[in-house]
PDB file of N, CA and C in Angstrom:
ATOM      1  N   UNK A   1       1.118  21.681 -34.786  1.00  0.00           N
ATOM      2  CA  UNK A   1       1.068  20.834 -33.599  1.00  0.00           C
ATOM      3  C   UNK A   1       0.357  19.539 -33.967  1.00  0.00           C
ATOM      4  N   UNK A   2       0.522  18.568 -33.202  1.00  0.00           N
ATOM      5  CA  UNK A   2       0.385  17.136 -33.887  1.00  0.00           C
ATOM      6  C   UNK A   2      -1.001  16.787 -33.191  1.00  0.00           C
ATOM      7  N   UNK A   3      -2.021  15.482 -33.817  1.00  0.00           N
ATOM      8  CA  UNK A   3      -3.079  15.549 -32.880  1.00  0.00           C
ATOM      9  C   UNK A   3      -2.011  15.363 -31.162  1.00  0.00           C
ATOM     10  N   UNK A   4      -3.214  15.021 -30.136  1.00  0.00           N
ATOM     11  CA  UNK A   4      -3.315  14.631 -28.948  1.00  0.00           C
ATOM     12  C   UNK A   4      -4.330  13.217 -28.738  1.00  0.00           C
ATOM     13  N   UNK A   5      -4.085  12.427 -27.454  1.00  0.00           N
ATOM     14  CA  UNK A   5      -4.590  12.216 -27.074  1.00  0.00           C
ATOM     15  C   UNK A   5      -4.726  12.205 -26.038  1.00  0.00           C
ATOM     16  N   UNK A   6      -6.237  11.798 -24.913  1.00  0.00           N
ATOM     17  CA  UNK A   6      -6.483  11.780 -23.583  1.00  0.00           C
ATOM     18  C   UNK A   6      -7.134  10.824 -22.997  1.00  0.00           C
ATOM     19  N   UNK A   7      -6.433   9.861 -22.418  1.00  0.00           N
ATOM     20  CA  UNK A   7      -6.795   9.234 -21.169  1.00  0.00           C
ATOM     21  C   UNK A   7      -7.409   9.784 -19.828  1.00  0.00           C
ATOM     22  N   UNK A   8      -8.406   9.396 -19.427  1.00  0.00           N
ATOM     23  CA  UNK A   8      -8.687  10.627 -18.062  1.00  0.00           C
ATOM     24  C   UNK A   8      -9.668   8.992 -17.357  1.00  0.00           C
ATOM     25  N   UNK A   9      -9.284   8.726 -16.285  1.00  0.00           N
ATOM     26  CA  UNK A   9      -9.578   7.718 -15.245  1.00  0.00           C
ATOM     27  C   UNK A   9     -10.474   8.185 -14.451  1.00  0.00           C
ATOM     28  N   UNK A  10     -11.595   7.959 -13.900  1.00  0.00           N
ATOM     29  CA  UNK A  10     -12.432   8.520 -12.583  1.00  0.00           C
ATOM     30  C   UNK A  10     -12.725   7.452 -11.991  1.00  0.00           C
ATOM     31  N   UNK A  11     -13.257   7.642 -11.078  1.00  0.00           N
ATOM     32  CA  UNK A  11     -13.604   6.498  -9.561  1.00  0.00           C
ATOM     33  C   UNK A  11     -14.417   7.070  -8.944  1.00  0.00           C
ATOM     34  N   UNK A  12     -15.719   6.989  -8.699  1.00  0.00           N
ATOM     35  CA  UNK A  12     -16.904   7.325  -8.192  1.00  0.00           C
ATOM     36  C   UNK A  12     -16.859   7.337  -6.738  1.00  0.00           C
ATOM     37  N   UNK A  13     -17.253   8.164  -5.623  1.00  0.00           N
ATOM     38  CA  UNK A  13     -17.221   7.692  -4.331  1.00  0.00           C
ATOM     39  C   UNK A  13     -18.791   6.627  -3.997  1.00  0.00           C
ATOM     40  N   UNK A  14     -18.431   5.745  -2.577  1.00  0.00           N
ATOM     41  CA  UNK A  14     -19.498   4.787  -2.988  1.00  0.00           C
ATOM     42  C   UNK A  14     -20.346   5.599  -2.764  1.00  0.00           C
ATOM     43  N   UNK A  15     -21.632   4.478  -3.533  1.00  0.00           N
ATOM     44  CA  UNK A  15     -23.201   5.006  -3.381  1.00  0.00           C
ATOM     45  C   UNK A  15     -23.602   6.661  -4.589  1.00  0.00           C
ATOM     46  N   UNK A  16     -22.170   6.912  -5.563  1.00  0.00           N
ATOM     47  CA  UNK A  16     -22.229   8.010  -6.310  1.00  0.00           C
ATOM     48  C   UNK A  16     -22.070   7.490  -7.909  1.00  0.00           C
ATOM     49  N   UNK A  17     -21.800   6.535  -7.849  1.00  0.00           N
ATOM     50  CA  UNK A  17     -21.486   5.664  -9.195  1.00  0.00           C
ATOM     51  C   UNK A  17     -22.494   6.305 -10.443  1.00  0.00           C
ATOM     52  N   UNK A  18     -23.814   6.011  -9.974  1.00  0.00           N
ATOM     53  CA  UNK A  18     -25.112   6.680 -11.021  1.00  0.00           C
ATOM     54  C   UNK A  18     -24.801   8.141 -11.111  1.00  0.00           C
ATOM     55  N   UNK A  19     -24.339   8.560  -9.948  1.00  0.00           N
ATOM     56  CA  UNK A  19     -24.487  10.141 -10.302  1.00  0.00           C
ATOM     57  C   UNK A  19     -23.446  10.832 -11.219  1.00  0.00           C
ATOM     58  N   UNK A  20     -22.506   9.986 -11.162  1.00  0.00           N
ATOM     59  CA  UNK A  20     -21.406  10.080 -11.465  1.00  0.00           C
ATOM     60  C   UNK A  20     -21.158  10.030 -13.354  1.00  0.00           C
ATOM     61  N   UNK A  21     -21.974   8.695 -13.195  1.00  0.00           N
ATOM     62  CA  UNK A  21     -21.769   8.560 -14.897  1.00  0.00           C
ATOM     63  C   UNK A  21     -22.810   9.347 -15.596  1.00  0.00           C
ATOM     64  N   UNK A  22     -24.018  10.107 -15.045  1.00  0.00           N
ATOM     65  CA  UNK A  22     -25.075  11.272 -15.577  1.00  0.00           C
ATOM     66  C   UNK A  22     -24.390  11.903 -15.947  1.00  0.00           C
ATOM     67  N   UNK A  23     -23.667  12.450 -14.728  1.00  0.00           N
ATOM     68  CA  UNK A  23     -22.641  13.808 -14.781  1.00  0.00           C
ATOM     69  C   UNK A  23     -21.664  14.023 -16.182  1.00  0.00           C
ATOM     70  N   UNK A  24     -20.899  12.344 -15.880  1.00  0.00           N
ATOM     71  CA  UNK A  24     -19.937  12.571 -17.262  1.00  0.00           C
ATOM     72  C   UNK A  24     -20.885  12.197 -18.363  1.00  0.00           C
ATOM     73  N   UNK A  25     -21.769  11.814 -18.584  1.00  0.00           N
ATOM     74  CA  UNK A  25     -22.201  11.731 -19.752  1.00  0.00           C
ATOM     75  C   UNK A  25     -23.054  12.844 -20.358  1.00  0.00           C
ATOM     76  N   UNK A  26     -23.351  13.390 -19.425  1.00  0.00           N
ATOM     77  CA  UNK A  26     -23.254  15.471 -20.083  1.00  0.00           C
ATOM     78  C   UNK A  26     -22.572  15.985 -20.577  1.00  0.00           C
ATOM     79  N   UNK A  27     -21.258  15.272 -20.409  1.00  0.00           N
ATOM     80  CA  UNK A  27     -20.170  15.926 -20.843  1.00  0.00           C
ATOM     81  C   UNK A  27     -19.739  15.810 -22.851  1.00  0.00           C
ATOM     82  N   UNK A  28     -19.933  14.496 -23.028  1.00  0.00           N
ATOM     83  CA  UNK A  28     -19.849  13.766 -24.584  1.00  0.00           C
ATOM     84  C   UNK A  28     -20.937  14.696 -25.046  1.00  0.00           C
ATOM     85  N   UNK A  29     -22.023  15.042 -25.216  1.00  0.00           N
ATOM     86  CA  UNK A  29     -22.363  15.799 -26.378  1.00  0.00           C
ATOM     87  C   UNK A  29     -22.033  17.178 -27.000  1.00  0.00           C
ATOM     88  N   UNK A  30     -21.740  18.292 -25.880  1.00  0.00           N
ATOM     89  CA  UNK A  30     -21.457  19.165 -25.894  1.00  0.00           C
ATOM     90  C   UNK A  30     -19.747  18.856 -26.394  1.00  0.00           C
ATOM     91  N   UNK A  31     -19.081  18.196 -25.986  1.00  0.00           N
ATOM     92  CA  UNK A  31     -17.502  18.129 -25.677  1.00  0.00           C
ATOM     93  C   UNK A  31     -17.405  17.652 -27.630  1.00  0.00           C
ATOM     94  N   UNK A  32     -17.859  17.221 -27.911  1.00  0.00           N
ATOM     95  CA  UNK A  32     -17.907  16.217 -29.282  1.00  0.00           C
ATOM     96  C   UNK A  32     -18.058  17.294 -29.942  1.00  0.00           C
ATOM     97  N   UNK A  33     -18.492  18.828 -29.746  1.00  0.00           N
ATOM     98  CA  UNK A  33     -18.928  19.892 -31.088  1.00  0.00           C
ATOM     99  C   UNK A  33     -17.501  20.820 -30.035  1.00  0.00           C
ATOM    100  N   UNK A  34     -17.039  20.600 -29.371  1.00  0.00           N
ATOM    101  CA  UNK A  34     -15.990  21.571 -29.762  1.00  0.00           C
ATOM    102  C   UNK A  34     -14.786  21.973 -30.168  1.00  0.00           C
ATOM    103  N   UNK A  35     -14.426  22.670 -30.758  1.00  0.00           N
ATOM    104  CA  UNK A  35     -13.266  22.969 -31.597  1.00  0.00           C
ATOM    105  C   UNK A  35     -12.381  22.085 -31.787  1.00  0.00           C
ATOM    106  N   UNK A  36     -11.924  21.186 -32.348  1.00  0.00           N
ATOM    107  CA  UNK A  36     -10.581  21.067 -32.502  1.00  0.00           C
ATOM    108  C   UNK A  36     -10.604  19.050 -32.003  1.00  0.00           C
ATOM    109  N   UNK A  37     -11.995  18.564 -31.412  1.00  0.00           N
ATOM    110  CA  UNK A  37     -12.399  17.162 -30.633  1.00  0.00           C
ATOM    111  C   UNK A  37     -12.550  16.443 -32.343  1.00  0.00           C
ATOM    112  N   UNK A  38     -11.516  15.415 -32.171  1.00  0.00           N
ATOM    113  CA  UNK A  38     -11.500  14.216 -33.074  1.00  0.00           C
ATOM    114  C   UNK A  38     -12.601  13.312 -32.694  1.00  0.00           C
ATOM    115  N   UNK A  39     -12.115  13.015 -31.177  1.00  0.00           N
ATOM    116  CA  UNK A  39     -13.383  12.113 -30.675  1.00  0.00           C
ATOM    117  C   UNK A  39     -13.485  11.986 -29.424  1.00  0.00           C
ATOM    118  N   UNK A  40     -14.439  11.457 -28.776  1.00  0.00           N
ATOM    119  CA  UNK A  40     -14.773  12.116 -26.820  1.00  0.00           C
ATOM    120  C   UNK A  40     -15.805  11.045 -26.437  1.00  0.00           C
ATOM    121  N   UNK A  41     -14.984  10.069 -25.743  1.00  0.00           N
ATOM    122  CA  UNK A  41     -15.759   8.924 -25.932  1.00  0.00           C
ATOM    123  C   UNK A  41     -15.813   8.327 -23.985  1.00  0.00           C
ATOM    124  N   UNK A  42     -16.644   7.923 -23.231  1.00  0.00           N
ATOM    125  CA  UNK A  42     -16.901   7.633 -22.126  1.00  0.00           C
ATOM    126  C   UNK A  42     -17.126   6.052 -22.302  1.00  0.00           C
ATOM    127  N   UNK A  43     -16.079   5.533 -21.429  1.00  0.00           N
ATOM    128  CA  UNK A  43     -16.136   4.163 -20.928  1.00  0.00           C
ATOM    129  C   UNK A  43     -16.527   3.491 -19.407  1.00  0.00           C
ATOM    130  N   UNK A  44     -17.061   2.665 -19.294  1.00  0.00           N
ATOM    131  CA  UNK A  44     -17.261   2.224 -17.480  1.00  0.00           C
ATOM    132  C   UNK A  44     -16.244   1.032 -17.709  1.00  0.00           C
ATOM    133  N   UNK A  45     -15.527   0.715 -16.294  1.00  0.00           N
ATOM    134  CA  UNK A  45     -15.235  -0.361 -16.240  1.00  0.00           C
ATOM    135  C   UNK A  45     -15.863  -1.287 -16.345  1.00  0.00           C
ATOM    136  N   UNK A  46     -15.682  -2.790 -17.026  1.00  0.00           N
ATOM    137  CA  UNK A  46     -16.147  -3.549 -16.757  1.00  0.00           C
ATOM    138  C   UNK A  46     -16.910  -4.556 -15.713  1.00  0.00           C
ATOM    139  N   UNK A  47     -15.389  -4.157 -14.844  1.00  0.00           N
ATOM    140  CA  UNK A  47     -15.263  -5.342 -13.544  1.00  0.00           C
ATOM    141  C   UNK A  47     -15.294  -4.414 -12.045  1.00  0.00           C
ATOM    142  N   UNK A  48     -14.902  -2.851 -12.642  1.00  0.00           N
ATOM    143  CA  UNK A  48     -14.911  -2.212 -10.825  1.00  0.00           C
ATOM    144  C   UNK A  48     -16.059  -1.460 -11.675  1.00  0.00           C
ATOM    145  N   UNK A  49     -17.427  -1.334 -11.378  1.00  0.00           N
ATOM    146  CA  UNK A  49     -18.260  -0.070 -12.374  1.00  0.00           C
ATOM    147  C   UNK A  49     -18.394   1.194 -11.476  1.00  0.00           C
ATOM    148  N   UNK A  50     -17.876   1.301 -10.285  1.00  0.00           N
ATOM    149  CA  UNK A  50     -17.493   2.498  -9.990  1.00  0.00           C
ATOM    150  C   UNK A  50     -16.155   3.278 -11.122  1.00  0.00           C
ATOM    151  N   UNK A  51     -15.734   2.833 -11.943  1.00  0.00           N
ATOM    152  CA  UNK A  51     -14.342   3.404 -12.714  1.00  0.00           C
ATOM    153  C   UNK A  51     -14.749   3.730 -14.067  1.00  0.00           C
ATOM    154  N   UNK A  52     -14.777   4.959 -14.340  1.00  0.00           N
ATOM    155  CA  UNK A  52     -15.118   5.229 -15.616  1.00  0.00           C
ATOM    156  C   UNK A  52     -13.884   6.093 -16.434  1.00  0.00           C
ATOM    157  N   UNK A  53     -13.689   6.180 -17.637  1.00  0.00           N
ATOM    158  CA  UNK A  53     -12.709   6.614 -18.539  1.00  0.00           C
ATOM    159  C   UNK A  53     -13.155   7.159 -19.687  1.00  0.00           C
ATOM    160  N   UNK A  54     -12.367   8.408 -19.887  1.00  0.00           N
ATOM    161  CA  UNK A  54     -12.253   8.860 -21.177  1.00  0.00           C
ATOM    162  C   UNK A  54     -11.700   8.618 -21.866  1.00  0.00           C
ATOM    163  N   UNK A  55     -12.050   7.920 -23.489  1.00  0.00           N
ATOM    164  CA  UNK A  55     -10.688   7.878 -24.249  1.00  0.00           C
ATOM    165  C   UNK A  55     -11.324   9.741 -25.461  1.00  0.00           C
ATOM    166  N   UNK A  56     -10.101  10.565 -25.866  1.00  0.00           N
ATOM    167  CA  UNK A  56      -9.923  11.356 -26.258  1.00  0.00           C
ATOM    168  C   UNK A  56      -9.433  11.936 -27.357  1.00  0.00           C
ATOM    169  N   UNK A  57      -9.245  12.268 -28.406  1.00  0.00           N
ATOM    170  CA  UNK A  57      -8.507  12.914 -29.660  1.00  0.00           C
ATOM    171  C   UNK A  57      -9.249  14.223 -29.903  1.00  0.00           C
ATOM    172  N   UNK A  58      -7.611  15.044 -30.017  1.00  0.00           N
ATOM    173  CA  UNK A  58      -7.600  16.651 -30.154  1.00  0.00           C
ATOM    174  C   UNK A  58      -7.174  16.681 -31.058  1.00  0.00           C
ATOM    175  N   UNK A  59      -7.418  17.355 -32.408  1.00  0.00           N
ATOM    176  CA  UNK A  59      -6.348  18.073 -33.179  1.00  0.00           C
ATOM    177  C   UNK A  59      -5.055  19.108 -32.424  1.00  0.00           C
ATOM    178  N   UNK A  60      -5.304  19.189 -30.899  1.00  0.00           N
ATOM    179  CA  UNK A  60      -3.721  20.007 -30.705  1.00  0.00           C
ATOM    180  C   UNK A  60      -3.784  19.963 -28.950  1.00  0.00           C
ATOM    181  N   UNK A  61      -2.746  20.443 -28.510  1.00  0.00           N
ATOM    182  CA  UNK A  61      -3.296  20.309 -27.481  1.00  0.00           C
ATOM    183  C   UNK A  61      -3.821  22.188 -27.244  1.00  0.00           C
ATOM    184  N   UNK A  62      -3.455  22.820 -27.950  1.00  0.00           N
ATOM    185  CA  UNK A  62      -4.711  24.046 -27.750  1.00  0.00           C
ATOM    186  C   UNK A  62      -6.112  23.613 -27.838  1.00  0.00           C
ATOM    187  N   UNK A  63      -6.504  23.120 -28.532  1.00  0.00           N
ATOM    188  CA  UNK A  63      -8.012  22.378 -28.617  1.00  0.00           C
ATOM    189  C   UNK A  63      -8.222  22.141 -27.064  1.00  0.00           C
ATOM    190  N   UNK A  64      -7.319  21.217 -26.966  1.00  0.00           N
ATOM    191  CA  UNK A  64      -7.352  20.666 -25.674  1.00  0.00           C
ATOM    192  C   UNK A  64      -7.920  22.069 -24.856  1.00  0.00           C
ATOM    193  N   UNK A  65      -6.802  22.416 -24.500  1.00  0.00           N
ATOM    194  CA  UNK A  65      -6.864  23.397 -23.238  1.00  0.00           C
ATOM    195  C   UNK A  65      -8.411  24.482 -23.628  1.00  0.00           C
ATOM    196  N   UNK A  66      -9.016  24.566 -24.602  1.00  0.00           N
ATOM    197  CA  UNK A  66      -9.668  25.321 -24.840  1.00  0.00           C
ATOM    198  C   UNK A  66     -11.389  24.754 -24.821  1.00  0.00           C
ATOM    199  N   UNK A  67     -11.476  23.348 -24.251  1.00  0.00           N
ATOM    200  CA  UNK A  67     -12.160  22.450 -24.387  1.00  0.00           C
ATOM    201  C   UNK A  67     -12.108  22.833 -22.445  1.00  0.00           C
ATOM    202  N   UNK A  68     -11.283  22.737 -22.173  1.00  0.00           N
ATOM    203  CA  UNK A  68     -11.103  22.803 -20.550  1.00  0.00           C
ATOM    204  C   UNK A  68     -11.662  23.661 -20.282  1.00  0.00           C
ATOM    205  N   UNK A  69     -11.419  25.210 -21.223  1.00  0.00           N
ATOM    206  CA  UNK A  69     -12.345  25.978 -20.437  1.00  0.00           C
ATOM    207  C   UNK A  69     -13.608  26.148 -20.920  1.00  0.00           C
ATOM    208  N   UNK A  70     -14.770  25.145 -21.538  1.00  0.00           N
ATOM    209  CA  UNK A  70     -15.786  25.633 -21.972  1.00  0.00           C
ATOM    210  C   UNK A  70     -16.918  25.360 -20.901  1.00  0.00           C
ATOM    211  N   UNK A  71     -17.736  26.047 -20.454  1.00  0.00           N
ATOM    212  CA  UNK A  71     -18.455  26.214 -19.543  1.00  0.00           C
ATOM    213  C   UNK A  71     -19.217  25.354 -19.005  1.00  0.00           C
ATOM    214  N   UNK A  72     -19.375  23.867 -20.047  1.00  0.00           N
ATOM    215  CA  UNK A  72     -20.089  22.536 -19.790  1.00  0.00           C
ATOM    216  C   UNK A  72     -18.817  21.749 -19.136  1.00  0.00           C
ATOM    217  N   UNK A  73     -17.747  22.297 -19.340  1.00  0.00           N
ATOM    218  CA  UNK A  73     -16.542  21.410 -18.547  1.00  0.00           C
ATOM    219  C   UNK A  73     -16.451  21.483 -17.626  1.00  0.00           C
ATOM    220  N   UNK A  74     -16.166  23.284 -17.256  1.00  0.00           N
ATOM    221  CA  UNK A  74     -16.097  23.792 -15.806  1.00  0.00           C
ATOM    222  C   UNK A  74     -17.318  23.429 -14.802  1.00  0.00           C
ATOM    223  N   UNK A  75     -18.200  23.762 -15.602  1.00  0.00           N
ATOM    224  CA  UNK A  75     -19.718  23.404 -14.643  1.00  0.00           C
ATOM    225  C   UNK A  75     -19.291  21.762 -13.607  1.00  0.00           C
ATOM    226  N   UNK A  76     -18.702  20.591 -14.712  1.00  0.00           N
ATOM    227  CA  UNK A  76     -18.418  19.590 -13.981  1.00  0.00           C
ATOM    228  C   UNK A  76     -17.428  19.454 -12.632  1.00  0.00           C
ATOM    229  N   UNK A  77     -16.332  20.443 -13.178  1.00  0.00           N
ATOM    230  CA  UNK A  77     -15.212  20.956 -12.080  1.00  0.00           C
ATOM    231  C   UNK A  77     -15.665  21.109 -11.118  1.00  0.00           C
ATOM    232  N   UNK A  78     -16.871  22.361 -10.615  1.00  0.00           N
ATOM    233  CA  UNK A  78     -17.698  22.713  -9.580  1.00  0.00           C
ATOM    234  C   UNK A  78     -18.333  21.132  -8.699  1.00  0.00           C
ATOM    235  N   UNK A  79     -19.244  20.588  -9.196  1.00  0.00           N
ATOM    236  CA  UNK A  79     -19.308  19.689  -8.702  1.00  0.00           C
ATOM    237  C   UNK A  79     -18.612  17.853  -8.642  1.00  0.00           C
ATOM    238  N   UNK A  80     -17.448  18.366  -9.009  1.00  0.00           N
ATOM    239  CA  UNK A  80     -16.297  16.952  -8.824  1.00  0.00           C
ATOM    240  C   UNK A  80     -16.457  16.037  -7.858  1.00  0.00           C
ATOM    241  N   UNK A  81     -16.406  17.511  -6.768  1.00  0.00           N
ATOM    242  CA  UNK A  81     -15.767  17.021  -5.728  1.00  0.00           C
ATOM    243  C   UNK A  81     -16.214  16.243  -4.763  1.00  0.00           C
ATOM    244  N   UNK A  82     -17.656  16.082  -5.223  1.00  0.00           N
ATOM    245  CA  UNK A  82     -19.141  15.020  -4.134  1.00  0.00           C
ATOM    246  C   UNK A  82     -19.008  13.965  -4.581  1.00  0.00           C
ATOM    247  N   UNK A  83     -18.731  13.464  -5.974  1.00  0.00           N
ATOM    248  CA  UNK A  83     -19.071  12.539  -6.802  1.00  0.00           C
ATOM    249  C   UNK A  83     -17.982  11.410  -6.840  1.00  0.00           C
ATOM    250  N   UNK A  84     -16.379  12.043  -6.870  1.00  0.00           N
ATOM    251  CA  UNK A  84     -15.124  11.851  -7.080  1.00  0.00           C
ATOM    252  C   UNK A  84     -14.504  11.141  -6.141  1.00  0.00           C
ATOM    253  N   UNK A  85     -14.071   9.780  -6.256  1.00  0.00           N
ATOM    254  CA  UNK A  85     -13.253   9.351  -4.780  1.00  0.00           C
ATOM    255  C   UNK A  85     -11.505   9.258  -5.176  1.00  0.00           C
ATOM    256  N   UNK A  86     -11.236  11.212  -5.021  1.00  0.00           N
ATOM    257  CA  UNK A  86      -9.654  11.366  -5.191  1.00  0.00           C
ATOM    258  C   UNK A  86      -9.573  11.838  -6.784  1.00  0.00           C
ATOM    259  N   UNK A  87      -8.403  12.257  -7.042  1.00  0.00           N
ATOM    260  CA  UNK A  87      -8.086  13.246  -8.398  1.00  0.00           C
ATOM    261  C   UNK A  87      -8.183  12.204  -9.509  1.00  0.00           C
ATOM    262  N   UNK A  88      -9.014  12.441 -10.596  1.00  0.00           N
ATOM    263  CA  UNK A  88      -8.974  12.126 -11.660  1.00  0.00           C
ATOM    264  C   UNK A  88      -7.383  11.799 -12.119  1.00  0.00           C
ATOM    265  N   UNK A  89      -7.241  10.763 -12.602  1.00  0.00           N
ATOM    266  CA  UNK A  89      -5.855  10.420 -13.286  1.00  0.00           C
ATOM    267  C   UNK A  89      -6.193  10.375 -14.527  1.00  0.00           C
ATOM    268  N   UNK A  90      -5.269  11.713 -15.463  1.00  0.00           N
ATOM    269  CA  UNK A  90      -5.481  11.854 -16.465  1.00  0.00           C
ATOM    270  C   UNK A  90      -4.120  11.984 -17.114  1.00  0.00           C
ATOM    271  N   UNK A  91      -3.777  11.581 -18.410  1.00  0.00           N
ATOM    272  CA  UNK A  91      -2.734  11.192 -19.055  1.00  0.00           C
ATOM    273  C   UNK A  91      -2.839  12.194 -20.697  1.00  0.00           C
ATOM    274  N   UNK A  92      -2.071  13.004 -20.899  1.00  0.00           N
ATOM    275  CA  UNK A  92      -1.856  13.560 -22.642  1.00  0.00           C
ATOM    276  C   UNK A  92      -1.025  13.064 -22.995  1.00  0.00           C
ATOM    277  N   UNK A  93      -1.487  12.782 -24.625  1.00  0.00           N
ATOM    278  CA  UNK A  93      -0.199  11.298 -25.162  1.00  0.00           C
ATOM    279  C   UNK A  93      -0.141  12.249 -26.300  1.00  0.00           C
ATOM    280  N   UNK A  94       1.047  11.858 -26.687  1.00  0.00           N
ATOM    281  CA  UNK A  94       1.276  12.741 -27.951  1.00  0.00           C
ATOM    282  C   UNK A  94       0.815  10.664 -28.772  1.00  0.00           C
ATOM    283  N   UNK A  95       0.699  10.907 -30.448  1.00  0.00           N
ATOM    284  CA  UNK A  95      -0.229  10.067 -30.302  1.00  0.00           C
ATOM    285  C   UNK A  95       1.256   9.843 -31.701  1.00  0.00           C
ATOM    286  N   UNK A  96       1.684   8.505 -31.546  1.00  0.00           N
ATOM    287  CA  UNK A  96       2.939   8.104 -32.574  1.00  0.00           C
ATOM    288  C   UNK A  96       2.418   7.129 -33.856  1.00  0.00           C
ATOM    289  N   UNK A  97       0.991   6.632 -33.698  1.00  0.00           N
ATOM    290  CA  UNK A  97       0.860   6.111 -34.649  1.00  0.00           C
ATOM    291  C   UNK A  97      -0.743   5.764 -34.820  1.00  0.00           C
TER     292      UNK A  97
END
């Protein structure tokens, strides 16, 4: 299976922005040692800083899915839903060059 990559978009609800980027930035250390993570990298928007992004590389997308279920991921799942204004837009690219 070929690497992956992942785009993943968030949008803070107002007045959650700080809490928001704590939250995901719990996520990069743990996410960076597991199996199969090329690289796991957290961006803010520039210009809206409620909007933050993942850029991502898997060696597969099993990595992937197996990264989804590790217990520092899910933990974030649980509390999404205070922080979150609407579903994460997230994108898997098969990666051509």
């Amino acid at each position: 299976m070929a690497e992956i990559a992942v785009v993943a978009v968030l949008k803070a609800k107002t007045g959650k922005e700080d809490a928001l980027e704590e939250a995901l930035g719990r996520l990069v250390s743990p996410s960076r040692k597991d199996d199969g993570c090329i690289s796991y990298d957290l961006h803010r928007n520039f210009d809206d800083r409620s909007v933050f992004i993942f850029y991502e590389r898997w060696e597969s997308k099993e990595s992937l899915d197996q990264h989804l279920a590790q217990p520092h991921f899910t933990a974030f799942g649980e509390k999404a839903g205070e922080l979150l204004d609407g579903p994460s837009d997230v994108k898997i690219l098969e990666i051509l060059s």
